[in-house]
PDB file of N, CA and C in Angstrom:
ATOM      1  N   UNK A   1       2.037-188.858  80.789  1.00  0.00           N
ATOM      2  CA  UNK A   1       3.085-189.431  79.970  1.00  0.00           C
ATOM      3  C   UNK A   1       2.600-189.506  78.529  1.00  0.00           C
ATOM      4  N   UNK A   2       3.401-189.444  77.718  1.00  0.00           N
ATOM      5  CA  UNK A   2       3.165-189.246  76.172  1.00  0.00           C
ATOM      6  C   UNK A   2       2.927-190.492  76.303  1.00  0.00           C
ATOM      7  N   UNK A   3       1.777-191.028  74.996  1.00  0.00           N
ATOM      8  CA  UNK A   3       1.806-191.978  74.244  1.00  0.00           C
ATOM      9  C   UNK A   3       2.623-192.088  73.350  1.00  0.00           C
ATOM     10  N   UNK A   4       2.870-193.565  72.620  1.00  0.00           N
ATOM     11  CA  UNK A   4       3.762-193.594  71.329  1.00  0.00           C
ATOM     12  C   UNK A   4       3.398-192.869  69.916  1.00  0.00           C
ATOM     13  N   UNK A   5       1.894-193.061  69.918  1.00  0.00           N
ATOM     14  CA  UNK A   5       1.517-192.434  68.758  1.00  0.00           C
ATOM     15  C   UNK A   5       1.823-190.707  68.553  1.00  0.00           C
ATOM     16  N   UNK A   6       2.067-190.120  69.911  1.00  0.00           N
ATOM     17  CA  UNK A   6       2.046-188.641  69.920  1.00  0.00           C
ATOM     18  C   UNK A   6       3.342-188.753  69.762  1.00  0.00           C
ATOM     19  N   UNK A   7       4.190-189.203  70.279  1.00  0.00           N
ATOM     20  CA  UNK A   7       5.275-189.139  70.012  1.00  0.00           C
ATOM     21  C   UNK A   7       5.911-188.874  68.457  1.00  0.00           C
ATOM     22  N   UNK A   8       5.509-189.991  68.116  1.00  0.00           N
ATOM     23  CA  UNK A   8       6.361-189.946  66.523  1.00  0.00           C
ATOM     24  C   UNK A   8       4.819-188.906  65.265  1.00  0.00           C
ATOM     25  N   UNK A   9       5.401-187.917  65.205  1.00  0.00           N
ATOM     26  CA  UNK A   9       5.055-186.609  64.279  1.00  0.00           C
ATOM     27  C   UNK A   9       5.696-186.709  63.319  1.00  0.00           C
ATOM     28  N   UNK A  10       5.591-185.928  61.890  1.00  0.00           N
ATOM     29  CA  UNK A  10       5.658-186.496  60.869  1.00  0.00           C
ATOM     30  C   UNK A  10       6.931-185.223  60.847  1.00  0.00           C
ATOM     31  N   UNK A  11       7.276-184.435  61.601  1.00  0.00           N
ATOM     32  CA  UNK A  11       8.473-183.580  61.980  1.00  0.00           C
ATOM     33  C   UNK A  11       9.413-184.450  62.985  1.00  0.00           C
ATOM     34  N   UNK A  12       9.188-185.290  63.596  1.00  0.00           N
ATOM     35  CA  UNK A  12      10.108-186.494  64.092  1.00  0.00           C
ATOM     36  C   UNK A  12      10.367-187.108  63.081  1.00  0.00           C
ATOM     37  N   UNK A  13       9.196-187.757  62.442  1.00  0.00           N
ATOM     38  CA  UNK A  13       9.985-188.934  61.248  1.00  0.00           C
ATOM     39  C   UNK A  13      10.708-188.066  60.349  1.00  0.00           C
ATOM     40  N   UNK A  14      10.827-186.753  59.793  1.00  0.00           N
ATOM     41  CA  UNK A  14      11.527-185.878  58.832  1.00  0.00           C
ATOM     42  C   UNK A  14      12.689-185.817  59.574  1.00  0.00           C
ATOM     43  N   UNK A  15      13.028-186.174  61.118  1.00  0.00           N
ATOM     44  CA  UNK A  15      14.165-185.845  61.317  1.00  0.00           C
ATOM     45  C   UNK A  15      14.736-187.136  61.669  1.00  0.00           C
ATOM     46  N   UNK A  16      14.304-188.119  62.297  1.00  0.00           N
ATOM     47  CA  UNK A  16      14.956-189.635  61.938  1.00  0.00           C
ATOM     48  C   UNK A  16      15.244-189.876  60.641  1.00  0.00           C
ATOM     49  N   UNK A  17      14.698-189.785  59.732  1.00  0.00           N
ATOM     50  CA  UNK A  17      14.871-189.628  58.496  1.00  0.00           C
ATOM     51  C   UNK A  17      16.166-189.440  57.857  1.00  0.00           C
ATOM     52  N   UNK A  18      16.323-187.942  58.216  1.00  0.00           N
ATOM     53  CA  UNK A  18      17.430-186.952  58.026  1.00  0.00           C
ATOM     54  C   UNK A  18      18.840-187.375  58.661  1.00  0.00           C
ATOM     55  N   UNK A  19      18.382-188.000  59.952  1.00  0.00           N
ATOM     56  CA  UNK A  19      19.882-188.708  60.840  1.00  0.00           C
ATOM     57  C   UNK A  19      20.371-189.314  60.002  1.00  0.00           C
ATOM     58  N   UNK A  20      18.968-190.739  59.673  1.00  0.00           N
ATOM     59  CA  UNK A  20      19.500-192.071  58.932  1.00  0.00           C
ATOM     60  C   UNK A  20      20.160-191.664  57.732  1.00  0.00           C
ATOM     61  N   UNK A  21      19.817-190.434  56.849  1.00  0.00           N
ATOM     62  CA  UNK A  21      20.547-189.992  55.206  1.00  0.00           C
ATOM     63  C   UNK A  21      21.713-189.625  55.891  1.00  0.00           C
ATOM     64  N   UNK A  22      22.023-188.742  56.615  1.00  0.00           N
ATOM     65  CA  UNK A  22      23.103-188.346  57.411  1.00  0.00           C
ATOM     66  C   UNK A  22      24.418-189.187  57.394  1.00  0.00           C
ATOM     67  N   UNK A  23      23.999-190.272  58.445  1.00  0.00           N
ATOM     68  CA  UNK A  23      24.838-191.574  58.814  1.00  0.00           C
ATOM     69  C   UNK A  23      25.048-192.487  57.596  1.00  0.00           C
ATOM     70  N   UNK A  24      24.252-192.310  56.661  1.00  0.00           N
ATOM     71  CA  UNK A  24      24.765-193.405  55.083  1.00  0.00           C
ATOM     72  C   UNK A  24      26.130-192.596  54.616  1.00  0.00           C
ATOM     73  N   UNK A  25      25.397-191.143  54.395  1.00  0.00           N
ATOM     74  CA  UNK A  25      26.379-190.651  54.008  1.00  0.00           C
ATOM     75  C   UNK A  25      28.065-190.011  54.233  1.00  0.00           C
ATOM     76  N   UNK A  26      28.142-189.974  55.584  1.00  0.00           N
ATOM     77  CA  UNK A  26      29.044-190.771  55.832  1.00  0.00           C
ATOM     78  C   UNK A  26      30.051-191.876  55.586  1.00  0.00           C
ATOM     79  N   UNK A  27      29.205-192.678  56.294  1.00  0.00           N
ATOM     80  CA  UNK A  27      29.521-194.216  55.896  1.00  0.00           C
ATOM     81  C   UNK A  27      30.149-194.586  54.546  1.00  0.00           C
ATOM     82  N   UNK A  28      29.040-194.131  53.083  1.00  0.00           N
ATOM     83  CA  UNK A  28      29.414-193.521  51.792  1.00  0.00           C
ATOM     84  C   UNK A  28      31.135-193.234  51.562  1.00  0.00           C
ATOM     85  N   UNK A  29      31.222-192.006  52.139  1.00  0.00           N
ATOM     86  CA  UNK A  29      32.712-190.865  52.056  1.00  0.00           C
ATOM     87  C   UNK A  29      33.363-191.874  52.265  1.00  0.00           C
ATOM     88  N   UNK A  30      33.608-192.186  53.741  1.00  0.00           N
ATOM     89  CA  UNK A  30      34.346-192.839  54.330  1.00  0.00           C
ATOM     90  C   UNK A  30      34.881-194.399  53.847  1.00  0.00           C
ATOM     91  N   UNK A  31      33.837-195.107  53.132  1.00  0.00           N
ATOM     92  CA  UNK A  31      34.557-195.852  52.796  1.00  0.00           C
ATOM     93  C   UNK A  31      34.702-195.802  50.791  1.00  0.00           C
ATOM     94  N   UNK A  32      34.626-195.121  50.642  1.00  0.00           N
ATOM     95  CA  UNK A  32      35.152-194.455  49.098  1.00  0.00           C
ATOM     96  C   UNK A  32      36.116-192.974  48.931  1.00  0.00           C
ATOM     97  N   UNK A  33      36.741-193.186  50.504  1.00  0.00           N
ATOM     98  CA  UNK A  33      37.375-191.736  50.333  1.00  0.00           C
ATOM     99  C   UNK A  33      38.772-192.123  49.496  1.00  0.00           C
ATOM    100  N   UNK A  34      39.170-193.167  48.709  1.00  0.00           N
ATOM    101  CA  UNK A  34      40.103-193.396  48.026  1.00  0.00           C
ATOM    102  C   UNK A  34      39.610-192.487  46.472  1.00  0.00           C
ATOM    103  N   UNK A  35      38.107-193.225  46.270  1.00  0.00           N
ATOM    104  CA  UNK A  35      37.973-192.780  44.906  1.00  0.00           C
ATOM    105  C   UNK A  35      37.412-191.223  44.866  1.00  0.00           C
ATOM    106  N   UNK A  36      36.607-190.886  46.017  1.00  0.00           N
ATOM    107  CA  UNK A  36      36.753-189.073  45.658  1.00  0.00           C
ATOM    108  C   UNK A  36      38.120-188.463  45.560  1.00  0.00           C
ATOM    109  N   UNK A  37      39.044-188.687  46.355  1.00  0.00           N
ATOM    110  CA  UNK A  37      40.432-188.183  46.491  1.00  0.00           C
ATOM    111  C   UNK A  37      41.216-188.259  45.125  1.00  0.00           C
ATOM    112  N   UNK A  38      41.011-189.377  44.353  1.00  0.00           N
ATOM    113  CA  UNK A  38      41.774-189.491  43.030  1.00  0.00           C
ATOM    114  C   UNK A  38      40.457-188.467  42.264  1.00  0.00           C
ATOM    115  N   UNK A  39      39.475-188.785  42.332  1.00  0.00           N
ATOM    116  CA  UNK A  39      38.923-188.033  41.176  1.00  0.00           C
ATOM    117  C   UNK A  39      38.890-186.715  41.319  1.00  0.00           C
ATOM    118  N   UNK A  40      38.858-185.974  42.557  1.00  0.00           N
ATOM    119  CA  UNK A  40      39.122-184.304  42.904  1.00  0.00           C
ATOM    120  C   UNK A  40      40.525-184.162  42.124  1.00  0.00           C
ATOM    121  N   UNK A  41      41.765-184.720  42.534  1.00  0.00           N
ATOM    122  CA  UNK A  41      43.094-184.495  42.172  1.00  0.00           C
ATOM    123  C   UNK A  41      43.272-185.213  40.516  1.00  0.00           C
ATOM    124  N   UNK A  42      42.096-185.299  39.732  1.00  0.00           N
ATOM    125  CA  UNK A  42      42.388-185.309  38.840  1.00  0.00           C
ATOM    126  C   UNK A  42      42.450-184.773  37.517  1.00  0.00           C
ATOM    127  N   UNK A  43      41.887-183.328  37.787  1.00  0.00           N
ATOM    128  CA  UNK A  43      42.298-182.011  37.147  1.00  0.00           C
ATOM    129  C   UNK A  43      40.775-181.519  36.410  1.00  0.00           C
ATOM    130  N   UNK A  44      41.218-180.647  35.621  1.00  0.00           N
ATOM    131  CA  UNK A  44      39.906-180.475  34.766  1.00  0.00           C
ATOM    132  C   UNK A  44      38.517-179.894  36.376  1.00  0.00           C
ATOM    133  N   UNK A  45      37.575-180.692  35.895  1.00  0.00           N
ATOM    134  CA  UNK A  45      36.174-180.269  37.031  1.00  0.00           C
ATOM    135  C   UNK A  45      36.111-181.046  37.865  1.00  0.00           C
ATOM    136  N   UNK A  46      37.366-181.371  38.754  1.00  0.00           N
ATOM    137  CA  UNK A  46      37.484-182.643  39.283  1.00  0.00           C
ATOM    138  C   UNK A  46      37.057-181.903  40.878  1.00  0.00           C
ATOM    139  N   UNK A  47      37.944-180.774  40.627  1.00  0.00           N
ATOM    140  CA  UNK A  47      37.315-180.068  41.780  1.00  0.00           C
ATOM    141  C   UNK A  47      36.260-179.487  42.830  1.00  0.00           C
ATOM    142  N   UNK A  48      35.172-179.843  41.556  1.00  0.00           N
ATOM    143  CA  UNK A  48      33.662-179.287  41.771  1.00  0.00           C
ATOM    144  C   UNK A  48      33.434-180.382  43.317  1.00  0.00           C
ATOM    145  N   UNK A  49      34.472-181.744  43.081  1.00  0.00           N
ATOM    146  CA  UNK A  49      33.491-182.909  43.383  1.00  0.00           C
ATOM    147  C   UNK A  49      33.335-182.723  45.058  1.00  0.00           C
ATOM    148  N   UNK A  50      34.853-181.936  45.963  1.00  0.00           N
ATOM    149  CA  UNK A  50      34.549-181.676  47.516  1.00  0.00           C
ATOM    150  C   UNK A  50      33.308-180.867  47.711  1.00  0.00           C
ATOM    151  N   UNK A  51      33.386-179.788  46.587  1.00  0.00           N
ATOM    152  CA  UNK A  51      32.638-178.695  47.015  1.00  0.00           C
ATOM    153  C   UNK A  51      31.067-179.204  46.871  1.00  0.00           C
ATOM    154  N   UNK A  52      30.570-180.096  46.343  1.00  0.00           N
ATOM    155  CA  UNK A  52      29.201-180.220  46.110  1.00  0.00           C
ATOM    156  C   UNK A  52      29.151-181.459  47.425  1.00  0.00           C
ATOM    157  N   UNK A  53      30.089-182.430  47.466  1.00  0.00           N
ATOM    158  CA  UNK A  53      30.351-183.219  48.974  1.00  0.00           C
ATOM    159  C   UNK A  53      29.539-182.236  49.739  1.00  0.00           C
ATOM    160  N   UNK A  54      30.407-181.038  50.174  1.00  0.00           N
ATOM    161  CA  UNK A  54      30.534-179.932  51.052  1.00  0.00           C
ATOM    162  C   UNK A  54      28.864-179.818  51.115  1.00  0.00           C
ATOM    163  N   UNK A  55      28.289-179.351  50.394  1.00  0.00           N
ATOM    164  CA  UNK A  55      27.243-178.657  49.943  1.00  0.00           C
ATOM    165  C   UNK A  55      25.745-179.571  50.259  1.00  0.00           C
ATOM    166  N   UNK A  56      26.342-180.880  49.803  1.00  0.00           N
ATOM    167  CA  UNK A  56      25.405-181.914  50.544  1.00  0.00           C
ATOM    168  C   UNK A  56      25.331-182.541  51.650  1.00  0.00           C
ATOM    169  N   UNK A  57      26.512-182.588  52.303  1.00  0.00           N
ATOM    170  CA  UNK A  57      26.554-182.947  53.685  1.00  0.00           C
ATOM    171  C   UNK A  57      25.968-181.909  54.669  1.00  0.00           C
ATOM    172  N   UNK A  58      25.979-180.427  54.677  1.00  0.00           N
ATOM    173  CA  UNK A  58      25.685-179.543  54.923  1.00  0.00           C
ATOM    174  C   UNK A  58      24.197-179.134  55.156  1.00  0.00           C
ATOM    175  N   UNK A  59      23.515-179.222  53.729  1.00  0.00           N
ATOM    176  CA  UNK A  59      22.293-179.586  54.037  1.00  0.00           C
ATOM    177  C   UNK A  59      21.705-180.584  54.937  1.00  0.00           C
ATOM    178  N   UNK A  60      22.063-181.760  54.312  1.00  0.00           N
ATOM    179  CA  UNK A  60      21.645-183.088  55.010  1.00  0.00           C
ATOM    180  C   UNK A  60      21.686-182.640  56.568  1.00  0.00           C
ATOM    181  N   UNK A  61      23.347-182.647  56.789  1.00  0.00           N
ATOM    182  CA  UNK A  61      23.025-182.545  58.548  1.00  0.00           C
ATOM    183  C   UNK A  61      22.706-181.334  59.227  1.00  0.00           C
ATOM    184  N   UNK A  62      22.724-180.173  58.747  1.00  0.00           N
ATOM    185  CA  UNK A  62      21.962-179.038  59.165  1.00  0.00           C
ATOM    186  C   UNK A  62      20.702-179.094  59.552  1.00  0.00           C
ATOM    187  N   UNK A  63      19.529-179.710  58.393  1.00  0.00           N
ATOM    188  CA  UNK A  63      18.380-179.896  58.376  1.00  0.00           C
ATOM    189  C   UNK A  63      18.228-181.162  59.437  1.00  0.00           C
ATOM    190  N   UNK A  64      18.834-182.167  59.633  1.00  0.00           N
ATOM    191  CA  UNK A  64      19.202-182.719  60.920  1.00  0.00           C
ATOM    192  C   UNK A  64      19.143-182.504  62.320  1.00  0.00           C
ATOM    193  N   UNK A  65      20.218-181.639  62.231  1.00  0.00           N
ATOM    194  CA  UNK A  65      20.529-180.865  63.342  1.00  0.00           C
ATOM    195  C   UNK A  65      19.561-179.858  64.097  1.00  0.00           C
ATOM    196  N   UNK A  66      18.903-179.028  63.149  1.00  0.00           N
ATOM    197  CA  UNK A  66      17.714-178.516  63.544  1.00  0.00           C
ATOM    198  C   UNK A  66      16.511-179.084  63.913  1.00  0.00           C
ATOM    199  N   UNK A  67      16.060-180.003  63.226  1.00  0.00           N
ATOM    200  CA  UNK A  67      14.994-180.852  63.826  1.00  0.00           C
ATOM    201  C   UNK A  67      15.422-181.758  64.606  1.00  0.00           C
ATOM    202  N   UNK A  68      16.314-182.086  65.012  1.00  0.00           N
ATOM    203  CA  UNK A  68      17.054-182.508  66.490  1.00  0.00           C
ATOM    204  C   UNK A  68      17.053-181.952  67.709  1.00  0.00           C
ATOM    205  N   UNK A  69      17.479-180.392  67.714  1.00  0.00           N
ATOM    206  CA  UNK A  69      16.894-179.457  68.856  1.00  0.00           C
ATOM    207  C   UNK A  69      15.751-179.261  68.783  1.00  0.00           C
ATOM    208  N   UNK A  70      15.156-178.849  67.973  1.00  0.00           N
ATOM    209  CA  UNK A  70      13.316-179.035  67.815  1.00  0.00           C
ATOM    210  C   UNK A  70      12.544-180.020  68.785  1.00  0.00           C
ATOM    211  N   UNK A  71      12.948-180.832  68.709  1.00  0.00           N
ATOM    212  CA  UNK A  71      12.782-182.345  69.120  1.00  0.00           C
ATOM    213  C   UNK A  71      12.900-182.298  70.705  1.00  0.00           C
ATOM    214  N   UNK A  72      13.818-181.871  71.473  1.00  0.00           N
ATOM    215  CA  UNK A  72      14.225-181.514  72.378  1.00  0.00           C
ATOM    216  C   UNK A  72      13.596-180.599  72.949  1.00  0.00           C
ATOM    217  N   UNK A  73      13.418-179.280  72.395  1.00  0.00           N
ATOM    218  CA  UNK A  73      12.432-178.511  72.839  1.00  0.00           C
ATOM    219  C   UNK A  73      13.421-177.322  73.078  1.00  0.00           C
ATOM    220  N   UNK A  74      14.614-177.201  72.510  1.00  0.00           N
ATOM    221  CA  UNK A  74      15.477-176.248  72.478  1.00  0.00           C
ATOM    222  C   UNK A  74      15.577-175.285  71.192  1.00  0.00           C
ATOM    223  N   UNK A  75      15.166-173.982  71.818  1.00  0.00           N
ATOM    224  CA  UNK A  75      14.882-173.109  70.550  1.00  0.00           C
ATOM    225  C   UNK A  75      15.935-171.799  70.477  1.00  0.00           C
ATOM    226  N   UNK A  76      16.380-170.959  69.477  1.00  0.00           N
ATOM    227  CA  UNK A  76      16.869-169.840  69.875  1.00  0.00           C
ATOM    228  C   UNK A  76      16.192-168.990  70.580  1.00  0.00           C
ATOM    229  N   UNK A  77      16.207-167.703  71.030  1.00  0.00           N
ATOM    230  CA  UNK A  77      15.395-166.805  71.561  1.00  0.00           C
ATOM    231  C   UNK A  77      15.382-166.194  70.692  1.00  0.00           C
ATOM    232  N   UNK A  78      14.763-165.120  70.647  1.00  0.00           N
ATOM    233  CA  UNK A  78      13.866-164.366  69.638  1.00  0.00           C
ATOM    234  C   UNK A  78      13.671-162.659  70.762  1.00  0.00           C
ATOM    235  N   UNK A  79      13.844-161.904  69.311  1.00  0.00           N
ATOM    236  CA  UNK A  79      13.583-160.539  69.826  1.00  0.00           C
ATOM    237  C   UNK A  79      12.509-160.082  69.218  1.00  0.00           C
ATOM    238  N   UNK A  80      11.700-159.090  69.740  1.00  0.00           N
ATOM    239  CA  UNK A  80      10.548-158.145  68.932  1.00  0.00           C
ATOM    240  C   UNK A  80      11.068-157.265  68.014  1.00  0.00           C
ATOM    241  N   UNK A  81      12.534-156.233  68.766  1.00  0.00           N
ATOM    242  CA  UNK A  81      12.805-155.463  67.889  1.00  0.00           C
ATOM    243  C   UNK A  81      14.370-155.690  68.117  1.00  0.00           C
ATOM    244  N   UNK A  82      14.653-155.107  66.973  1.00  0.00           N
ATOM    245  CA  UNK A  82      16.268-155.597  66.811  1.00  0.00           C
ATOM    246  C   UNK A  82      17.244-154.668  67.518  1.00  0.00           C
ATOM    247  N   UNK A  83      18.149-154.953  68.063  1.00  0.00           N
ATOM    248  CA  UNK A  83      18.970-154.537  69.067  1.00  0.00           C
ATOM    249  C   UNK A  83      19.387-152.991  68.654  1.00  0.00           C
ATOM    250  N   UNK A  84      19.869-152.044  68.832  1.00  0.00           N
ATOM    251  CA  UNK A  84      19.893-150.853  68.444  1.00  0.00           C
ATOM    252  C   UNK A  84      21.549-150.424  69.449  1.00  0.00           C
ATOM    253  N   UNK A  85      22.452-150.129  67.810  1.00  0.00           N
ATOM    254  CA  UNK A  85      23.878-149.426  69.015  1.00  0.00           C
ATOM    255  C   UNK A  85      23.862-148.504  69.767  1.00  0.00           C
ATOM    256  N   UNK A  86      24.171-148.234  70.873  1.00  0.00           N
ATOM    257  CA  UNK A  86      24.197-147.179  71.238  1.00  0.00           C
ATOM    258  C   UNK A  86      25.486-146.182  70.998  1.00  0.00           C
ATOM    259  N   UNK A  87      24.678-144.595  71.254  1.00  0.00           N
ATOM    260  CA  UNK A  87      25.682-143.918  70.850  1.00  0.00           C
ATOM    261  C   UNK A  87      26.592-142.928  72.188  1.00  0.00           C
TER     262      UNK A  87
END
């Protein structure tokens, strides 16, 4: 059985980490989704403001998400050589 100390790796804490920024941000949107909504719809570079939302949530929970399956021990598979069409 694992100990606690093996347990928590400094690639675990990067991804507890990453949950906890995750879940603020959220939290964040959600309860200020009055004032992004007026300031996107309010012309000019107001627009930039979903797309960089977009752009940071994305990261955040991607980088999340991956060291989450990591964590788990769930990986993609992997090829040597790359698949070839046939003719």
């Amino acid at each position: 059985m694992a100990t606690p100390s093996s347990v928590v790796t400094s690639q675990n804490l990067r991804t507890i980490l990453l949950g906890v920024v995750s879940l603020i941000l959220y939290v964040v949107l959600f309860s200020n989704e009055a004032a992004i909504l007026e300031l996107s719809l309010s012309g000019g570079w107001g627009f930039v403001v979903p797309i960089a939302i977009a752009f940071l949530f994305s990261f955040v929970h991607g980088a999340f998400t991956g060291g989450f399956w990591d964590m788990l021990g769930l990986k993609a598979q992997t090829r040597k050589e790359p698949k070839r069409w046939s003719k």
